[in-house]
N, C-alpha and C. Protein backbone atom coordinates (compact mmCIF):
# COMPACT_ATOMS: atom_id res chain seq x y z
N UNK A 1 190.29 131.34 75.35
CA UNK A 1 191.39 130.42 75.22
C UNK A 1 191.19 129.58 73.96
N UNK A 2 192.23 129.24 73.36
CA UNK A 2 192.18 128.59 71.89
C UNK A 2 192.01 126.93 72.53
N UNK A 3 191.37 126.35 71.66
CA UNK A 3 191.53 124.49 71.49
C UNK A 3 192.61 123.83 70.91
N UNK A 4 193.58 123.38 71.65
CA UNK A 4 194.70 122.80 70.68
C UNK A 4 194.22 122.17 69.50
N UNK A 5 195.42 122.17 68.80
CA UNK A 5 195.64 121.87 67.23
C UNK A 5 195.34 120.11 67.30
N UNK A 6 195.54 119.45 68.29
CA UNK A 6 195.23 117.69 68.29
C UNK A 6 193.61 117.76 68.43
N UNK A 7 193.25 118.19 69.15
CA UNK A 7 191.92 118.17 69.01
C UNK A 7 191.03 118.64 68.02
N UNK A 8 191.40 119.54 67.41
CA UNK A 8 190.34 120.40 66.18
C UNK A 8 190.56 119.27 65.23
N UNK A 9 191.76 118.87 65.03
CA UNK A 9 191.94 117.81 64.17
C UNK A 9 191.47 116.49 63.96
N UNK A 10 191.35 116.75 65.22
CA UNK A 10 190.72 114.92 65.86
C UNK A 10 189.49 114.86 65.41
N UNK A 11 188.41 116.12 65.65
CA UNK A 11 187.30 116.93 65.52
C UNK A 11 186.90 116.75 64.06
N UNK A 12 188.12 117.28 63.74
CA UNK A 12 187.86 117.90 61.58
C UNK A 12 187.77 115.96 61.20
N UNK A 13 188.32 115.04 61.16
CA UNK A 13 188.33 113.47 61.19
C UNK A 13 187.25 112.50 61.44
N UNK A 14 186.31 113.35 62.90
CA UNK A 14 185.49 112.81 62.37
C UNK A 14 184.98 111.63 61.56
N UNK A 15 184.68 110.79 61.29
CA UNK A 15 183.96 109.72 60.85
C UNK A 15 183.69 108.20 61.80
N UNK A 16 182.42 108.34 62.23
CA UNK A 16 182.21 106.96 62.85
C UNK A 16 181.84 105.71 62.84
N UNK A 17 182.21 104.77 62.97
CA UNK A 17 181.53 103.49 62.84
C UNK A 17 181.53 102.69 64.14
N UNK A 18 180.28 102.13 64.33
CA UNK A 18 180.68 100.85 64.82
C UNK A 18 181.07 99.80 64.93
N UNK A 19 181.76 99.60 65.80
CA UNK A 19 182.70 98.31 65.42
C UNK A 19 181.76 97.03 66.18
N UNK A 20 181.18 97.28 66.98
CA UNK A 20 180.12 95.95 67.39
C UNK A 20 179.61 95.05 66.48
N UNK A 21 179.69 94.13 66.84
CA UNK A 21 179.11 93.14 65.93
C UNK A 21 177.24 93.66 66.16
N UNK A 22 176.67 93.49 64.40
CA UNK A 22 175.56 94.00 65.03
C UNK A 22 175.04 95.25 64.68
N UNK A 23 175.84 95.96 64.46
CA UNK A 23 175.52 97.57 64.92
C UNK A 23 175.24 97.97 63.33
N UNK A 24 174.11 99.05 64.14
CA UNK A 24 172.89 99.83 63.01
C UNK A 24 173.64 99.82 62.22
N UNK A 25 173.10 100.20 61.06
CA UNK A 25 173.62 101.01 60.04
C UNK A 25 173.96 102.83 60.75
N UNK A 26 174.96 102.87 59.70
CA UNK A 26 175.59 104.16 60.35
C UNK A 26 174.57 105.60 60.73
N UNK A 27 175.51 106.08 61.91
CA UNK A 27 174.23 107.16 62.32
C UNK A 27 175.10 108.57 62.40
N UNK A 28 174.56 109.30 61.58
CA UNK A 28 175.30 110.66 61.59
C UNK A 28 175.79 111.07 62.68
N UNK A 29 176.83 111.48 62.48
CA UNK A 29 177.79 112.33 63.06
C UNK A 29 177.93 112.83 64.32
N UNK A 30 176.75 113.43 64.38
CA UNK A 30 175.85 114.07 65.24
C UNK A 30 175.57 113.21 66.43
N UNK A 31 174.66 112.07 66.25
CA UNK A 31 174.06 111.88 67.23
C UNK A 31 175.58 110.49 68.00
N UNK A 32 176.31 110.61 67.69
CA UNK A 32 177.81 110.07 68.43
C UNK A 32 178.06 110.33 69.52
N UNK A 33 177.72 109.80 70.69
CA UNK A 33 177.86 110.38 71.94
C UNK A 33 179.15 111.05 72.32
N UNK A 34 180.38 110.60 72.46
CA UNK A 34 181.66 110.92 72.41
C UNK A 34 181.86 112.24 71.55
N UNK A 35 181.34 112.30 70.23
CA UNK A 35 181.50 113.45 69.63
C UNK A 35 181.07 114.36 69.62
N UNK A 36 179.61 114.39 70.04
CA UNK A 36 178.14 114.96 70.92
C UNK A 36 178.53 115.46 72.14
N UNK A 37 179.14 115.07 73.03
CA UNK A 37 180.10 115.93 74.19
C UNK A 37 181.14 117.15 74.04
N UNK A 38 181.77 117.03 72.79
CA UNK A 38 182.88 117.22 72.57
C UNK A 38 182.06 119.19 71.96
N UNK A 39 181.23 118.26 71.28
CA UNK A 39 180.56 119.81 70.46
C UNK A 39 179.16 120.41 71.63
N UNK A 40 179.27 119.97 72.32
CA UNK A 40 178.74 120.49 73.11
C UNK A 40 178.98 121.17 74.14
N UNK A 41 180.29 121.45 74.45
CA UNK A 41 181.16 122.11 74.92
C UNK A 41 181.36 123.82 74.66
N UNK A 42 180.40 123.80 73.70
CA UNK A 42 180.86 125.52 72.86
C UNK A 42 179.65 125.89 73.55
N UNK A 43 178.82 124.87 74.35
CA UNK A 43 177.43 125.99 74.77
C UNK A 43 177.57 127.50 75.91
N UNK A 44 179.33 126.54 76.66
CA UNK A 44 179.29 126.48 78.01
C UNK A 44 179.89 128.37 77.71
N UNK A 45 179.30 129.20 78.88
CA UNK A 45 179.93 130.37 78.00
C UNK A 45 181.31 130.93 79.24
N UNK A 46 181.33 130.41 80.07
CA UNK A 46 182.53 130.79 81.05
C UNK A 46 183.12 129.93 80.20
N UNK A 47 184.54 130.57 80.00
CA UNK A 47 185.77 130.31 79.81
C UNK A 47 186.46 129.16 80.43
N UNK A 48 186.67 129.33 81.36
CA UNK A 48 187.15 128.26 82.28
C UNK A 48 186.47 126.84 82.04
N UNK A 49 185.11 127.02 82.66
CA UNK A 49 184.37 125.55 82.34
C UNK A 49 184.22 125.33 80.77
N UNK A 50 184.38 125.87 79.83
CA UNK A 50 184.21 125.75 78.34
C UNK A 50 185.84 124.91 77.88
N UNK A 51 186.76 125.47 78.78
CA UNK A 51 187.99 124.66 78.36
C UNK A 51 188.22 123.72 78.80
N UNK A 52 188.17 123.38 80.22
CA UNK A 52 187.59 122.09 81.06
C UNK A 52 187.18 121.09 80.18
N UNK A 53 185.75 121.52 79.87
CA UNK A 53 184.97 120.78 79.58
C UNK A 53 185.62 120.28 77.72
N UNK A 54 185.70 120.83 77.08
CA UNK A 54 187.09 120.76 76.04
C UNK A 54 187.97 119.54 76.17
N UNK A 55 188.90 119.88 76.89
CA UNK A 55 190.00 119.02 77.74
C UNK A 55 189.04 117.46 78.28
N UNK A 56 188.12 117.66 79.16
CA UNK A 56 187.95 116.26 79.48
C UNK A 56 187.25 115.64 78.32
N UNK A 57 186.63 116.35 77.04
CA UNK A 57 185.84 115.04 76.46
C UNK A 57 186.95 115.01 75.02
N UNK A 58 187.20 115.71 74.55
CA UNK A 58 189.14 115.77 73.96
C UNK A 58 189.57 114.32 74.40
N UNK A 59 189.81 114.37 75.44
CA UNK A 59 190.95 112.88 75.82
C UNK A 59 189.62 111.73 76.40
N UNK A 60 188.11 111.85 76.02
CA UNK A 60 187.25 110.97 76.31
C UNK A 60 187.04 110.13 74.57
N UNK A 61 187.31 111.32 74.07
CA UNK A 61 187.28 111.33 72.38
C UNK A 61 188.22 110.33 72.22
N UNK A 62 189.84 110.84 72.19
CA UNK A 62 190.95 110.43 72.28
C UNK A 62 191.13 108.57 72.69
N UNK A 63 190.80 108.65 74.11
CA UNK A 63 190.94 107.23 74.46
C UNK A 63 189.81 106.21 73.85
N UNK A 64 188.80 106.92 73.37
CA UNK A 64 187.82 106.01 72.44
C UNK A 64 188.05 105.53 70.93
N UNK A 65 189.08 106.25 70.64
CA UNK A 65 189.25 106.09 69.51
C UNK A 65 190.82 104.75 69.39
N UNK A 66 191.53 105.43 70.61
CA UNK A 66 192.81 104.02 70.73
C UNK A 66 192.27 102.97 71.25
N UNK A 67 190.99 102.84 71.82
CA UNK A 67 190.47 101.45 72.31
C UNK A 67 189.69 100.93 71.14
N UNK A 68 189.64 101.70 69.78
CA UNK A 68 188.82 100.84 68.97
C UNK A 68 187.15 101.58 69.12
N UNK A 69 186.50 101.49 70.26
CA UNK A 69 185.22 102.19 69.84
C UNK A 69 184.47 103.21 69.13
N UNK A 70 185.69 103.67 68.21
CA UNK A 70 185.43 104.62 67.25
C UNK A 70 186.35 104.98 66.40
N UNK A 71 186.13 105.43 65.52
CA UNK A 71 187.16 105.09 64.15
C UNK A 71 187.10 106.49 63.57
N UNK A 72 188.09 107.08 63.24
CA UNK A 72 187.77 108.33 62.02
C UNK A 72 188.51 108.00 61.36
N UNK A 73 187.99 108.80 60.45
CA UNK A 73 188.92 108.72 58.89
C UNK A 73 187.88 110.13 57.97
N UNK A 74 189.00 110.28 56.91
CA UNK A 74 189.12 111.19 56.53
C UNK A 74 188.24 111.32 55.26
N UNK A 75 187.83 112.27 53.97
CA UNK A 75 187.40 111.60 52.25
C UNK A 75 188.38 110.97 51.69
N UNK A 76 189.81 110.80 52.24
CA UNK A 76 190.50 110.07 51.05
C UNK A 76 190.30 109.01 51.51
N UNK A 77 190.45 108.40 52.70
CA UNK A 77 190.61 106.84 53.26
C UNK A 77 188.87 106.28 52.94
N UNK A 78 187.94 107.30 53.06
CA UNK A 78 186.67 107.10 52.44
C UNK A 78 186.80 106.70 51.44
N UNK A 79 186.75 107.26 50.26
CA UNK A 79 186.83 107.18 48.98
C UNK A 79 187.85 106.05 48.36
N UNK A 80 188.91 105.55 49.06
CA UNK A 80 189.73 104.36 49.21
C UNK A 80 189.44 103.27 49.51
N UNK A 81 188.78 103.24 50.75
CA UNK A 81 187.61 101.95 51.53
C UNK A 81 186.24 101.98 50.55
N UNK A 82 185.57 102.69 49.78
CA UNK A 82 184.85 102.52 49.05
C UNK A 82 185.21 101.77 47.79
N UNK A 83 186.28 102.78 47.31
CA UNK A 83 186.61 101.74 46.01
C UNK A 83 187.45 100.33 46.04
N UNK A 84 187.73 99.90 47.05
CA UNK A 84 188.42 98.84 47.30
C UNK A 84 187.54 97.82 47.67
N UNK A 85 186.10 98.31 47.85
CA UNK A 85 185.07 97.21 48.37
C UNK A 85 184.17 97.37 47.15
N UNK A 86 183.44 98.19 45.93
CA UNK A 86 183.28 98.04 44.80
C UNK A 86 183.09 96.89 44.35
N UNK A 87 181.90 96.66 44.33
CA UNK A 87 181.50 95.39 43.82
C UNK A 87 181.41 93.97 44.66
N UNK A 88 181.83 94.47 45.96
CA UNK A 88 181.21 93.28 47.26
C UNK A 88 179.98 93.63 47.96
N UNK A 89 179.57 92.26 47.88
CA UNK A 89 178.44 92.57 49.23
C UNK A 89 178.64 92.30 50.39
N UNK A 90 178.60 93.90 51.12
CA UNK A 90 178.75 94.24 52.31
C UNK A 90 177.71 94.64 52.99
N UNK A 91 177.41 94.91 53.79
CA UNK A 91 176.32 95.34 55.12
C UNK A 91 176.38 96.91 54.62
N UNK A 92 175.21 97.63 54.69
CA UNK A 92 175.01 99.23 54.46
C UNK A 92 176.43 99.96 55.12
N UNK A 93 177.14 100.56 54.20
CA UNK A 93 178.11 101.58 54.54
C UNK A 93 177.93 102.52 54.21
N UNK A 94 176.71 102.91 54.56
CA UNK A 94 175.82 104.34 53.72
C UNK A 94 176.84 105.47 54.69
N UNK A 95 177.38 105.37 55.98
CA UNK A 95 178.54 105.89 56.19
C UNK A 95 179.48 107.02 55.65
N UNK A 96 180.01 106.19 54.67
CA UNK A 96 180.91 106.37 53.60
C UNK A 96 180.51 107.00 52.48
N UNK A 97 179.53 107.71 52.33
CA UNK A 97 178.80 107.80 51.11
C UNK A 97 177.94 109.59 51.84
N UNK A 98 178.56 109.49 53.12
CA UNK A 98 177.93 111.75 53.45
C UNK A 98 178.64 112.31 52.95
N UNK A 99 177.76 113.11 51.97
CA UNK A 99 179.13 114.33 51.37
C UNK A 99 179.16 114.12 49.74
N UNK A 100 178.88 112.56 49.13
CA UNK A 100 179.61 112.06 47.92
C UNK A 100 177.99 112.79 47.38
N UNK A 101 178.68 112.35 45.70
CA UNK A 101 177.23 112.73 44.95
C UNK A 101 176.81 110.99 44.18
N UNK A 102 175.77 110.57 44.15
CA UNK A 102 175.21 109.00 43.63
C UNK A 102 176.52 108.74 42.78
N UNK A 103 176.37 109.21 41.70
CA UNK A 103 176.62 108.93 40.91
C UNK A 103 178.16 108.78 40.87
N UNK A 104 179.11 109.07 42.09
CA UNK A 104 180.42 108.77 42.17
C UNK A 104 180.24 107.66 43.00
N UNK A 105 179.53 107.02 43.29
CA UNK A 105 179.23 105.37 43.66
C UNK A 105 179.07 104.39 43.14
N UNK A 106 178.73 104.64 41.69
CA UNK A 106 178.26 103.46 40.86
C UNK A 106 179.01 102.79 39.82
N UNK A 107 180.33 103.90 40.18
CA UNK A 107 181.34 103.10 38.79
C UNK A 107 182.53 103.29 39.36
N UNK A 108 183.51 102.29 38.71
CA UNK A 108 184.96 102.65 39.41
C UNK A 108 185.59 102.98 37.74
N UNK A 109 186.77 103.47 37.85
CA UNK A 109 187.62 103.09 36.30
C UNK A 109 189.03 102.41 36.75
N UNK A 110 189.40 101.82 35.92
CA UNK A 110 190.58 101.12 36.46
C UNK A 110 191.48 100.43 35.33
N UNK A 111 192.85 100.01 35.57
CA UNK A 111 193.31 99.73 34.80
C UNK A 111 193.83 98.13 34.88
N UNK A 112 193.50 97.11 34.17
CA UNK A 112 193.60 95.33 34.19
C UNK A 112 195.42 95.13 34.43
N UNK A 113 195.58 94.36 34.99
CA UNK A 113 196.81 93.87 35.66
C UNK A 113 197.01 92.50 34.58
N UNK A 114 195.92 91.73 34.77
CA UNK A 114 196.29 90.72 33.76
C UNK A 114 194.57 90.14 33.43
N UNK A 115 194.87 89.65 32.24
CA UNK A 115 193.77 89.20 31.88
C UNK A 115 193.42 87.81 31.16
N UNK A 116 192.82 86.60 31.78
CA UNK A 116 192.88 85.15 31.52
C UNK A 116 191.88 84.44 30.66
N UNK A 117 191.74 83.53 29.91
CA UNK A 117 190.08 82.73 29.79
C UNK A 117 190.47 81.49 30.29
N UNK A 118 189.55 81.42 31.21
CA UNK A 118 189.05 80.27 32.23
C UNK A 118 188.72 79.13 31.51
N UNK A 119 188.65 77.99 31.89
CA UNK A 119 188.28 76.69 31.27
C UNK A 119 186.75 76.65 30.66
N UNK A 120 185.72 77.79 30.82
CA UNK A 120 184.46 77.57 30.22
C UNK A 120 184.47 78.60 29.36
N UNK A 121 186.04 79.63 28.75
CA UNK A 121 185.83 80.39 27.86
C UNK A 121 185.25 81.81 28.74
N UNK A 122 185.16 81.59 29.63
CA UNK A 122 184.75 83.29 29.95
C UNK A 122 186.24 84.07 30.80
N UNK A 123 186.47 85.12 30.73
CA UNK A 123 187.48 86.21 31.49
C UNK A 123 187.35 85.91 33.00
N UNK A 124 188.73 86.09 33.22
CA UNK A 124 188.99 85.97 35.04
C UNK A 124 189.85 87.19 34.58
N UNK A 125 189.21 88.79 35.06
CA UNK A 125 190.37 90.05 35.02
C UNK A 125 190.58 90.42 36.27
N UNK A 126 192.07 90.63 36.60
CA UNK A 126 192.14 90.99 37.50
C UNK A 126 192.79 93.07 37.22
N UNK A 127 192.23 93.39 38.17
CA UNK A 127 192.50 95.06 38.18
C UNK A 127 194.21 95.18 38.84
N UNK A 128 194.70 96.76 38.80
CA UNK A 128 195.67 97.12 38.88
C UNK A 128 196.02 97.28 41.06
N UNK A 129 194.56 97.65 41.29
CA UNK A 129 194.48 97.74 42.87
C UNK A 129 194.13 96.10 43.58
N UNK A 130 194.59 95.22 42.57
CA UNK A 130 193.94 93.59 43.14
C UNK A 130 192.91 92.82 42.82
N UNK A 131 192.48 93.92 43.15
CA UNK A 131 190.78 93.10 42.56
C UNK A 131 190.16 92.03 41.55
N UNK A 132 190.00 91.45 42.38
CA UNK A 132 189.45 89.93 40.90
C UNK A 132 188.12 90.28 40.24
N UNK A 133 187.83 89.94 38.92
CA UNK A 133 186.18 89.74 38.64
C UNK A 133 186.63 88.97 37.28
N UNK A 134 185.06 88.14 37.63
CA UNK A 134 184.94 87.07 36.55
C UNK A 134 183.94 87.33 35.77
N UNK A 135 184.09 86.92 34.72
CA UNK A 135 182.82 87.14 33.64
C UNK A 135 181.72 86.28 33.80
N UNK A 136 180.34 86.67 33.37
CA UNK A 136 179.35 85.61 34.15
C UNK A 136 178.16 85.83 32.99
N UNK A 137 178.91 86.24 31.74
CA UNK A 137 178.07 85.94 30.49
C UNK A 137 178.69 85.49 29.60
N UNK A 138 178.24 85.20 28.73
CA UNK A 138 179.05 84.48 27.26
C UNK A 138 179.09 85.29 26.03
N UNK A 139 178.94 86.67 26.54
CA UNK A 139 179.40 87.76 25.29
C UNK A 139 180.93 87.73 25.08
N UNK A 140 181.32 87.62 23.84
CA UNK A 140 182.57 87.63 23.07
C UNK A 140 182.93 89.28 22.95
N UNK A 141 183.92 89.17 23.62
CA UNK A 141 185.18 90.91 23.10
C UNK A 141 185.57 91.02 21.84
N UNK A 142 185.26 92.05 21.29
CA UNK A 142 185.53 92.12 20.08
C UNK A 142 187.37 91.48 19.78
N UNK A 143 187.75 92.62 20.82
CA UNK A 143 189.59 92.58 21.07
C UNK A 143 188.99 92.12 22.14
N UNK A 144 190.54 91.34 22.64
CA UNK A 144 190.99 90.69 23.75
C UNK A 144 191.76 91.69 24.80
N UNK A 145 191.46 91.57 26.10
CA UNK A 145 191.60 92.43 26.77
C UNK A 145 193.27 91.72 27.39
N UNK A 146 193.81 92.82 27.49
CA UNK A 146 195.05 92.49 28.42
C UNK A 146 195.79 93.25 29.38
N UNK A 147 196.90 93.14 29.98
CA UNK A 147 197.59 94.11 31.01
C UNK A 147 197.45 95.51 30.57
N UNK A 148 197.21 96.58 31.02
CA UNK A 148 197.44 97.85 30.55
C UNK A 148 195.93 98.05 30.61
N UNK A 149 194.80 97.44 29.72
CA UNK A 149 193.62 97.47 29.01
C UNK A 149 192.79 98.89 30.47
N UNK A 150 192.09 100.41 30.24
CA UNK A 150 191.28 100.84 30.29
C UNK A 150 189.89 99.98 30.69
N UNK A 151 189.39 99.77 31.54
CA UNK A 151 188.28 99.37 32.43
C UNK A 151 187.23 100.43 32.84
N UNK A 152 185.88 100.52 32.84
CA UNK A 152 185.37 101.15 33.56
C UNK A 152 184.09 99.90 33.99
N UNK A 153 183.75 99.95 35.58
CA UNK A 153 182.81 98.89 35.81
C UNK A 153 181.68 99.92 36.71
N UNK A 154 180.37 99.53 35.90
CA UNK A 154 179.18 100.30 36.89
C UNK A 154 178.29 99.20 37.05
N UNK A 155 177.84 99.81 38.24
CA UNK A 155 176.46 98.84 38.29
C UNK A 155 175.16 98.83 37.78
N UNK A 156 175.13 97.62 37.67
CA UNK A 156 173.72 97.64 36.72
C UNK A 156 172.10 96.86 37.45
N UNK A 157 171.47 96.37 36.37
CA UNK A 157 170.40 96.26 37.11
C UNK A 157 170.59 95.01 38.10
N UNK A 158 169.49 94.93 39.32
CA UNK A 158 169.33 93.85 39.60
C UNK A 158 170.84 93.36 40.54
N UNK A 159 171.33 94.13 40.84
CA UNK A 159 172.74 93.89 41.62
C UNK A 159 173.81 93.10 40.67
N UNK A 160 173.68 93.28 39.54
CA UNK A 160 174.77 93.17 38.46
C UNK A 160 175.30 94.70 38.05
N UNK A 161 177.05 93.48 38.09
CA UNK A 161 177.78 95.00 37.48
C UNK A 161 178.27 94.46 36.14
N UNK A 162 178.31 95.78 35.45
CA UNK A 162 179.00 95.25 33.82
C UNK A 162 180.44 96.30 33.79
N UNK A 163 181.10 95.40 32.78
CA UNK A 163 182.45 95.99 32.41
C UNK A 163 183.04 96.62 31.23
N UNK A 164 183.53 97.63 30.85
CA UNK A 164 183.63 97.99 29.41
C UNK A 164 185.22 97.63 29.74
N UNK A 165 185.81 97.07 28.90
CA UNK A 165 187.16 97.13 28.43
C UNK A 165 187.89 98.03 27.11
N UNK A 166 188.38 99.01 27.33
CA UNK A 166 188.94 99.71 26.20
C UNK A 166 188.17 100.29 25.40
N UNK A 167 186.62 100.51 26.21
CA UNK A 167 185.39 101.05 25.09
C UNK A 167 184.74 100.31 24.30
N UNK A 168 185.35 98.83 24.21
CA UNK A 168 184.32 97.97 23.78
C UNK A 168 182.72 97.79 24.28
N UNK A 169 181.59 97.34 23.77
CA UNK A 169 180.61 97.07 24.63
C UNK A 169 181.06 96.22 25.88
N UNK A 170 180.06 96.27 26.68
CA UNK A 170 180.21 96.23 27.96
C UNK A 170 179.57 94.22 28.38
N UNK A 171 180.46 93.48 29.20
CA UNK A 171 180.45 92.03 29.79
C UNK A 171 179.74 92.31 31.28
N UNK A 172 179.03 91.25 31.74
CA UNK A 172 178.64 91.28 33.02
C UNK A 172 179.75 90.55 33.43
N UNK A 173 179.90 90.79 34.85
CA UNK A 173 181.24 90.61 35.90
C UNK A 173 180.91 90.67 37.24
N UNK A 174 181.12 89.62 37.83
CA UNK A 174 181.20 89.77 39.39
C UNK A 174 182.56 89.48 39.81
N UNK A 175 182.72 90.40 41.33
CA UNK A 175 183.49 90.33 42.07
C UNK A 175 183.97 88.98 42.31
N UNK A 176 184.72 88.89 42.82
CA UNK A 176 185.72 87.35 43.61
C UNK A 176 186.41 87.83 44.35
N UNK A 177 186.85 89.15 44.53
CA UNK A 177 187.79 89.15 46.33
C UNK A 177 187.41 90.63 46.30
C-alpha cells in the first residue's frame, strides 16, 4: 500500500526545533522522537501493521506540529531565516546550517536602501531586506555610499563583521535590528 502524498511531504519538510525555552542546541533529525516513529515504521514488514503504524504516527507527526512542538521548514525558509538573522547574536542555530557548505554562512550580498552619517560622522546603512548596521570604525569611503549601492558583508575576526560597499575597501559594521 502507498503512503499518502500529505505525509511523504510532511516527511520530505522535515526540520526541527525546539521551541522550549532552554532547549539544546539542535539535534539531528534523526534522533526526533515524533519523526523517529514515523521512520520507523518501514521496519514493520506486514502490510497491514506497516500502514497502521504509518497512519497513527502521520497524524502524531501532524498534531505536533499544529500544537507548535515542532516546526518544519524547508532550504528556502532556511536559507531566509538565516539571512535575515546575519549578523545577530543568537543562541546556536547550527540547525539551519545541515546540508549548507561554511562558506555560504559567512557573507550575505545585498543591496543599501538608504544610506546616512550619524552625528559622530560614521554610516547608519540600512539594506534592501531591512536590516540596519552601523559603522563602528572611523575609516573614510572613498565614494559615498547610497540607495542602490552593491554591499557584500562577511564576518571577520573576533565576532566582527566588515562591509564592502560598491568594491570599495571594506568598514567594520554591526548589526542594530
Amino acid at each position: 500500500m502507498a503512503v499518502s502524498k500529505p505525509i511523504l511531504g510532511l516527511a520530505a519538510l522535515i526540520a526541527v526545533a525546539g521551541l522550549a525555552c532552554g532547549a539544546r542546541a539542535a539535534a539531528p533529525a534523526s534522533e526526533v522522537p515524533a519523526l523517529r516513529a514515523v521512520l520507523d515504521c518501514r521496519a514493520l514488514s506486514d502490510g497491514v501493521e506497516r500502514l497502521a503504524c504509518f497512519d497513527r504516527t502521520a497524524a502524531a507527526l501532524e498534531k505536533a506540529e499544529h500544537a507548535g512542538d515542532l516546526v518544519t521548514i524547508d532550504r528556502a525558509q532556511r536559507r531566509a531565516l538565516r539571512r535575515e538573522s546575519f549578523g545577530l547574536t543568537l543562541p546556536s542555530l547550527s540547525l539551519f546550517d545541515r546540508g549548507e557548505k561554511v562558506e555560504d554562512n559567512d557573507r550575505l550580498a545585498g543591496t543599501l536602501a538608504s544610506a546616512l552619517r550619524g552625528a559622530n560622522g560614521r554610516w547608519i546603512l540600512k539594506l534592501d531586506d531591512g536590516a540596519a548596521w552601523r559603522q563602528i570604525d572611523d575609516d573614510e569611503l572613498l565614494k559615498e555610499p547610497r540607495s542602490g549601492s552593491k554591499v557584500v558583508i562577511r564576518k571577520g575576526a573576533l565576532g566582527a563583521y566588515l562591509m564592502n560597499i560598491d568594491g570599495q575597501p571594506s568598514i567594520k559594521v554591526h548589526r542594530d535590528n
